[in-house]
Protein backbone atom coordinates (compact mmCIF):
# COMPACT_ATOMS: atom_id res chain seq x y z
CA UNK A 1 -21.62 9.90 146.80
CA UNK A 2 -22.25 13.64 146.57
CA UNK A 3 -19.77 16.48 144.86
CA UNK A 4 -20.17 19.72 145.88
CA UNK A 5 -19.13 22.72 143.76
CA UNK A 6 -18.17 25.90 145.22
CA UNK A 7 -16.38 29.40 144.55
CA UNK A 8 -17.89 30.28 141.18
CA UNK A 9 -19.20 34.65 140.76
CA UNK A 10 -18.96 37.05 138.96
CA UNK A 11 -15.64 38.71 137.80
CA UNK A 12 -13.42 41.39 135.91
CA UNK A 13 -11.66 40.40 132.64
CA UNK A 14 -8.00 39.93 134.17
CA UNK A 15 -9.31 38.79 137.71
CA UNK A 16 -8.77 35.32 139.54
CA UNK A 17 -11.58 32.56 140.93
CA UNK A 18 -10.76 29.68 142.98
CA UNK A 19 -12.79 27.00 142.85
CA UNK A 20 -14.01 24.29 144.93
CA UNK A 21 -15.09 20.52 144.80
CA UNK A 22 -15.84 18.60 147.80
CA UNK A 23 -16.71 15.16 148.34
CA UNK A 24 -18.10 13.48 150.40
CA UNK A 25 -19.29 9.60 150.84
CA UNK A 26 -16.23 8.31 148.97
CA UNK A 27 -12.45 8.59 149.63
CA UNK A 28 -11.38 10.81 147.15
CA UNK A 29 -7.77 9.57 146.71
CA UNK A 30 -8.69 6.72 145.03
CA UNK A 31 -10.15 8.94 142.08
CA UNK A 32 -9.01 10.78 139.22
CA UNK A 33 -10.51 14.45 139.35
CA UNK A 34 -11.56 16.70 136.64
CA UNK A 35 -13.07 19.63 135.94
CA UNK A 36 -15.36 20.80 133.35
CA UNK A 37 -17.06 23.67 131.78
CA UNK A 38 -20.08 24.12 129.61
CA UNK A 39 -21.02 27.91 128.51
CA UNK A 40 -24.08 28.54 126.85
CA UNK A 41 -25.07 27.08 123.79
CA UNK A 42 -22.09 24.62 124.18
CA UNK A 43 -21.17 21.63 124.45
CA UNK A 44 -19.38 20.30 127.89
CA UNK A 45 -15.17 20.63 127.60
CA UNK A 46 -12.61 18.92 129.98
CA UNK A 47 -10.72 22.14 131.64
CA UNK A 48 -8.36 20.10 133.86
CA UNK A 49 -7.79 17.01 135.09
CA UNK A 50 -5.49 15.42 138.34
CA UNK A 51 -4.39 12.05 138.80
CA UNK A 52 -5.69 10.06 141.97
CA UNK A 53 -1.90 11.32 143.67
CA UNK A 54 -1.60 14.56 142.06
CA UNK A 55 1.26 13.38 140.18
CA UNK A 56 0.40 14.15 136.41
CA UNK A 57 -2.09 16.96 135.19
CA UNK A 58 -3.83 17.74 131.96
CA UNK A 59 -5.32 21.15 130.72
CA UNK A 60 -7.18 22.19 127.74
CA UNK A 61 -5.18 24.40 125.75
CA UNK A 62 -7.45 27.36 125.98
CA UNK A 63 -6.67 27.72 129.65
CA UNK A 64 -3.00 26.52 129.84
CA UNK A 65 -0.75 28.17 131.95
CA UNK A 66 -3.81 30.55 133.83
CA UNK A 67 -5.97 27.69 135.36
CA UNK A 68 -3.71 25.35 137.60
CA UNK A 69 -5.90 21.79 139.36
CA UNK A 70 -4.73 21.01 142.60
CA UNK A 71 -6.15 18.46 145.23
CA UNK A 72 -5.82 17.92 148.66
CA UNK A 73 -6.69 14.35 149.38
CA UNK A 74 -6.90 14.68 153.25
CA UNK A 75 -9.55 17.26 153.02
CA UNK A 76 -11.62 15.62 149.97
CA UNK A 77 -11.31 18.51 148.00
CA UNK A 78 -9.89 19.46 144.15
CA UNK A 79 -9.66 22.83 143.32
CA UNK A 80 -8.97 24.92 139.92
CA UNK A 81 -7.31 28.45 140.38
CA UNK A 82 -8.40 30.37 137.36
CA UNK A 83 -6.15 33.52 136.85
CA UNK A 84 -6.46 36.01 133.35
CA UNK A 85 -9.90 35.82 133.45
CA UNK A 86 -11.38 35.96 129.83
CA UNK A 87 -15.24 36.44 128.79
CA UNK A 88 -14.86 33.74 127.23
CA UNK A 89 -13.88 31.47 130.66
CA UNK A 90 -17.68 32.19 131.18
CA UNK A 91 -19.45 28.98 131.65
CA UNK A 92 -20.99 26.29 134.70
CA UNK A 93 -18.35 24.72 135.69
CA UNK A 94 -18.24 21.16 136.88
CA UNK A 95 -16.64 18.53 139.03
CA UNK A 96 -16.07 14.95 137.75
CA UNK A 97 -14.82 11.88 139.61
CA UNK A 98 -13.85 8.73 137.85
CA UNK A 99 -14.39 5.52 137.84
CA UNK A 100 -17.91 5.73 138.63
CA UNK A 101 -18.78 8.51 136.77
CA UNK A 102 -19.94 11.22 139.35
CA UNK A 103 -20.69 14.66 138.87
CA UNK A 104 -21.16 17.75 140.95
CA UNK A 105 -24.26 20.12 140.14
CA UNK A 106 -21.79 22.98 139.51
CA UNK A 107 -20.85 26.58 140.08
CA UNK A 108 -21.44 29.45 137.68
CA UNK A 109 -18.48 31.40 136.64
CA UNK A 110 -19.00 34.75 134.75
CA UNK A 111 -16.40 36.70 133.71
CA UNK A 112 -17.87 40.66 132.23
CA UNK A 113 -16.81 44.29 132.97
């Protein structure tokens, strides 16, 4: 079971990010998908999250109507489109599968002028 984070850089306050999470060694449609974020100093938040279907989604309020989760279930991926950029969207951010528990190593976002 492996998740692989991708997409994360280095951008202008005000820019956009996509990012990435694929799996592999497990069918991801049976899963519930989340992502997460820990800046420095922090403690790990929940950013989004995505039913196994796609059918209901959750978002912290801090990113609310920038960040939008997606999934695509025939290519074993999730993705978060981050729009409005902020300094303070700077953080790792991670991928997170449940049940079972399985993270991705993540993908560094840092938003600076």
């Amino acid at each position: 079971v492996q998740l692989v984070e991708s997409g994360g850089g280095l951008v202008q306050p005000g820019g956009s990010l996509r990012l990435s999470c694929a799996a592999s060694g497990f069918t991801l449609s049976r899963y519930d998908m989340s992502w997460y974020r820990q800046a420095p100093e922090k403690e790990r938040e929940l950013v989004a999250a995505i039913t196994s279907t796609g059918g209901g989604t959750v978002y912290a309020t801090s990113v609310k109507g920038r960040f939008t989760i997606s999934r695509d279930n025939a290519k074993n991926t999730v993705y978060l489109q981050m729009n409005s950029l902020k300094p303070e969207d700077t953080a790792v951010y991670y991928c997170h599968a449940t049940p079972g528990n399985y993270w991705g190593r993540g993908t560094r976002v840092t938003v600076s002028s």
